[in-house]
C-alpha atoms as a PDB file:
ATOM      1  CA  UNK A   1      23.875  14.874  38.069  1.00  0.00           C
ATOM      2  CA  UNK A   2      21.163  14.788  35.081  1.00  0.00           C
ATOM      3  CA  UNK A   3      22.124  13.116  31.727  1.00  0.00           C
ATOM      4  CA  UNK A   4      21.274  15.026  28.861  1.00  0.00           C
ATOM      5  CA  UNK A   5      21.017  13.598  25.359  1.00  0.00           C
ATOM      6  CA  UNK A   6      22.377  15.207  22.127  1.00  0.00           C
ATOM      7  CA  UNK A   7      18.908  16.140  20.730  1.00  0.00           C
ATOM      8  CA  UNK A   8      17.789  17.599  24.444  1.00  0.00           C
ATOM      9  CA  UNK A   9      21.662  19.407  24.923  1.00  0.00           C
ATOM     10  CA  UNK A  10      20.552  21.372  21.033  1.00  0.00           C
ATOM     11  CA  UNK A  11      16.913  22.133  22.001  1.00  0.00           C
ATOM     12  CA  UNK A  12      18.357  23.978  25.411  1.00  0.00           C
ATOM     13  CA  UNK A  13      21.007  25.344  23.645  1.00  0.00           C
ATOM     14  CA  UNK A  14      18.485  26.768  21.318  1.00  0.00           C
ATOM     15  CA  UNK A  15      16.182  28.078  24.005  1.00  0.00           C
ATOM     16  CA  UNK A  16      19.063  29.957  25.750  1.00  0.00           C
ATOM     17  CA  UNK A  17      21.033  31.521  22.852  1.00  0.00           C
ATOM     18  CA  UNK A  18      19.459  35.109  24.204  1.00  0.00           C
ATOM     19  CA  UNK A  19      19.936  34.513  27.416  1.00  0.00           C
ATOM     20  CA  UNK A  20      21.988  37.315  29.348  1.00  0.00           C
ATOM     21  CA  UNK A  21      24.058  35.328  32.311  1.00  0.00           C
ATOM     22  CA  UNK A  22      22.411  35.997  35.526  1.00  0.00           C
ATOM     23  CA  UNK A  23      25.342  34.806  38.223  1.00  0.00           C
ATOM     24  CA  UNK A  24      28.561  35.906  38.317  1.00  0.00           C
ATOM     25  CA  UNK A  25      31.344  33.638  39.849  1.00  0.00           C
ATOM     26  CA  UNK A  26      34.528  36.016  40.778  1.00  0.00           C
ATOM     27  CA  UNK A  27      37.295  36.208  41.968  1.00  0.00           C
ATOM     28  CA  UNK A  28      36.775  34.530  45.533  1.00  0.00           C
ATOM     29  CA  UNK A  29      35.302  31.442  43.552  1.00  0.00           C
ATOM     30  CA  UNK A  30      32.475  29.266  43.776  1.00  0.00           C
ATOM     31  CA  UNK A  31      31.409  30.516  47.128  1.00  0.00           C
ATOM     32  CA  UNK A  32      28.099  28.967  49.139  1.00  0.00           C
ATOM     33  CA  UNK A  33      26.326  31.914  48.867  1.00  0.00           C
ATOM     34  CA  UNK A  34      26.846  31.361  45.089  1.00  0.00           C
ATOM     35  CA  UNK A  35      26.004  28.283  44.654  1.00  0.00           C
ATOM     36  CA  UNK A  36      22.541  29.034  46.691  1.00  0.00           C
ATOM     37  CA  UNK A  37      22.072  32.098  44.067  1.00  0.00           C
ATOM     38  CA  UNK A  38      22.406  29.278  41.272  1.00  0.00           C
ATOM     39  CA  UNK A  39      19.922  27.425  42.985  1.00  0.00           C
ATOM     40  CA  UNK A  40      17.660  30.284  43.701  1.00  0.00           C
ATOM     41  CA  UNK A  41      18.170  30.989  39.871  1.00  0.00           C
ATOM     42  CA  UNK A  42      17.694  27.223  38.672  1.00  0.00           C
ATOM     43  CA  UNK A  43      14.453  27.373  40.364  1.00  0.00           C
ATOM     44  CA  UNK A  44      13.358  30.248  39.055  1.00  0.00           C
ATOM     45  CA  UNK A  45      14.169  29.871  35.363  1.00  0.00           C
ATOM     46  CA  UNK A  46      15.234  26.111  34.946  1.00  0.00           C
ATOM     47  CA  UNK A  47      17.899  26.878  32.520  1.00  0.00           C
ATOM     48  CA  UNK A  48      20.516  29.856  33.195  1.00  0.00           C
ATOM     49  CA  UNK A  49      23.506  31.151  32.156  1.00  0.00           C
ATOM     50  CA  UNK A  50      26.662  31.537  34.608  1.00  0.00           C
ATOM     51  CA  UNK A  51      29.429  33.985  33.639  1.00  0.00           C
ATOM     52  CA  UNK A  52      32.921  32.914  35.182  1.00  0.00           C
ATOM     53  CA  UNK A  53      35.322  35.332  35.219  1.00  0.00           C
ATOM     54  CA  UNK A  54      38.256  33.511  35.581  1.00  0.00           C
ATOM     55  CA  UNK A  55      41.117  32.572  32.294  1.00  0.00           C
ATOM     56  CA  UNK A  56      41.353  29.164  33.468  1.00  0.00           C
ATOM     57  CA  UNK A  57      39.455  26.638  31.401  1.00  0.00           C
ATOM     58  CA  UNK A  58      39.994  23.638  33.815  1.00  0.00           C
ATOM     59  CA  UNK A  59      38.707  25.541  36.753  1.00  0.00           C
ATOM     60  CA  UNK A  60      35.863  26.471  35.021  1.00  0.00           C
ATOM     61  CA  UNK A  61      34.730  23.111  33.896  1.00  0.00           C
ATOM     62  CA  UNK A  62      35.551  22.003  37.601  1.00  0.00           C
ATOM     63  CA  UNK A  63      32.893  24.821  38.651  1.00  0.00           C
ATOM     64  CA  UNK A  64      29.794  23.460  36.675  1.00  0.00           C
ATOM     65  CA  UNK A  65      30.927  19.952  37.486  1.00  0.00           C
ATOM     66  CA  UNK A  66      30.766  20.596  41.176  1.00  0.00           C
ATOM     67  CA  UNK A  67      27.553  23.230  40.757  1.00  0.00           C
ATOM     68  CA  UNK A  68      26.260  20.082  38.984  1.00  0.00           C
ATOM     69  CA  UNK A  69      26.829  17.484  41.126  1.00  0.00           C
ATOM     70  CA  UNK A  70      25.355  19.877  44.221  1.00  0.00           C
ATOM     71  CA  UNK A  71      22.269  20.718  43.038  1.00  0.00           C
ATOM     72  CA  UNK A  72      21.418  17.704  40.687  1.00  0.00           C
ATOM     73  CA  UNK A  73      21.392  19.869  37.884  1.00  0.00           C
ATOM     74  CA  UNK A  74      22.590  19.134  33.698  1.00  0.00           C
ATOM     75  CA  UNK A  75      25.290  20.236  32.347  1.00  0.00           C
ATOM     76  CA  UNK A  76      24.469  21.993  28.845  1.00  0.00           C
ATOM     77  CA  UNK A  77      27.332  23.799  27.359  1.00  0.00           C
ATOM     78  CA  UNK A  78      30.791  25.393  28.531  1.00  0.00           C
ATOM     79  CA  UNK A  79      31.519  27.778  25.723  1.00  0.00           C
ATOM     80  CA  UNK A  80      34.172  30.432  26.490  1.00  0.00           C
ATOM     81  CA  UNK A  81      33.356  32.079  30.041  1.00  0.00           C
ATOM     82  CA  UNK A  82      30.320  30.876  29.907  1.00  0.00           C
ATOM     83  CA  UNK A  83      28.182  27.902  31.792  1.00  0.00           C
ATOM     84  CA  UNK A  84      24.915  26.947  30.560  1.00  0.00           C
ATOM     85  CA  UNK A  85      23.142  24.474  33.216  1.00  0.00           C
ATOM     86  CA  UNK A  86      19.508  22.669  33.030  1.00  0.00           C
ATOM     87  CA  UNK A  87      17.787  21.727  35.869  1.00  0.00           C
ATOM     88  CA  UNK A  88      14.075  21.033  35.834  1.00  0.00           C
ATOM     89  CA  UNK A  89      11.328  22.446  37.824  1.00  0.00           C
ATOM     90  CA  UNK A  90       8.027  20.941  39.046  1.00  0.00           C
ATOM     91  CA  UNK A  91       6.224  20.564  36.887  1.00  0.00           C
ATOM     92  CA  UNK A  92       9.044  21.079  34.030  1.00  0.00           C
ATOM     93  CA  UNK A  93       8.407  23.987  32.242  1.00  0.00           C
ATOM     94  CA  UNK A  94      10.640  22.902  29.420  1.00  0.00           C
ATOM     95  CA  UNK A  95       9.436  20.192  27.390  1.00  0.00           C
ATOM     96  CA  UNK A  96      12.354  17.945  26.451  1.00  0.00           C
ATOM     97  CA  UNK A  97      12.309  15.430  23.130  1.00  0.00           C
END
């Protein structure tokens, strides 16, 4: 799992306030064909948004550790429902302080 520091956590933060989430974990969980769809999406955009829609905060935070841990990605935020997870691309699109 990437380590993220303070100033690079607000600079993504920053970059993805307008982002709309583009995966959806549901009811049957975090699934393999969802976490290949985060992938898929991590490659794509290098920073994305996750919607969980589940009420528990402990299994959420359990998600992006594991989604994390899988795909060697940063966590950036847990706010609410949502996930907000940094993994660079090569070359990095995103220039991090």
């Amino acid at each position: 799992m990437l380590q993220l520091s303070p100033a690079q956590r607000k600079l993504l933060k920053s970059l993805a306030h307008d982002f709309k989430p583009v995966v959806m974990i549901g009811s049957a969980g975090l699934t393999e064909a969802v976490l290949r769809e985060v992938a898929r999406s991590l490659d794509a955009h290098e920073l994305i948004k996750i919607r969980v829609l589940n009420n528990d905060r402990t299994e959420r935070a359990e998600h992006m550790h594991t989604i994390c841990e899988a795909l060697g990605a940063a966590p950036v935020q847990h706010i609410g429902k949502l996930l907000l997870i940094y993994r660079p691309a090569e070359p990095p699109r995103i220039r991090l302080p």
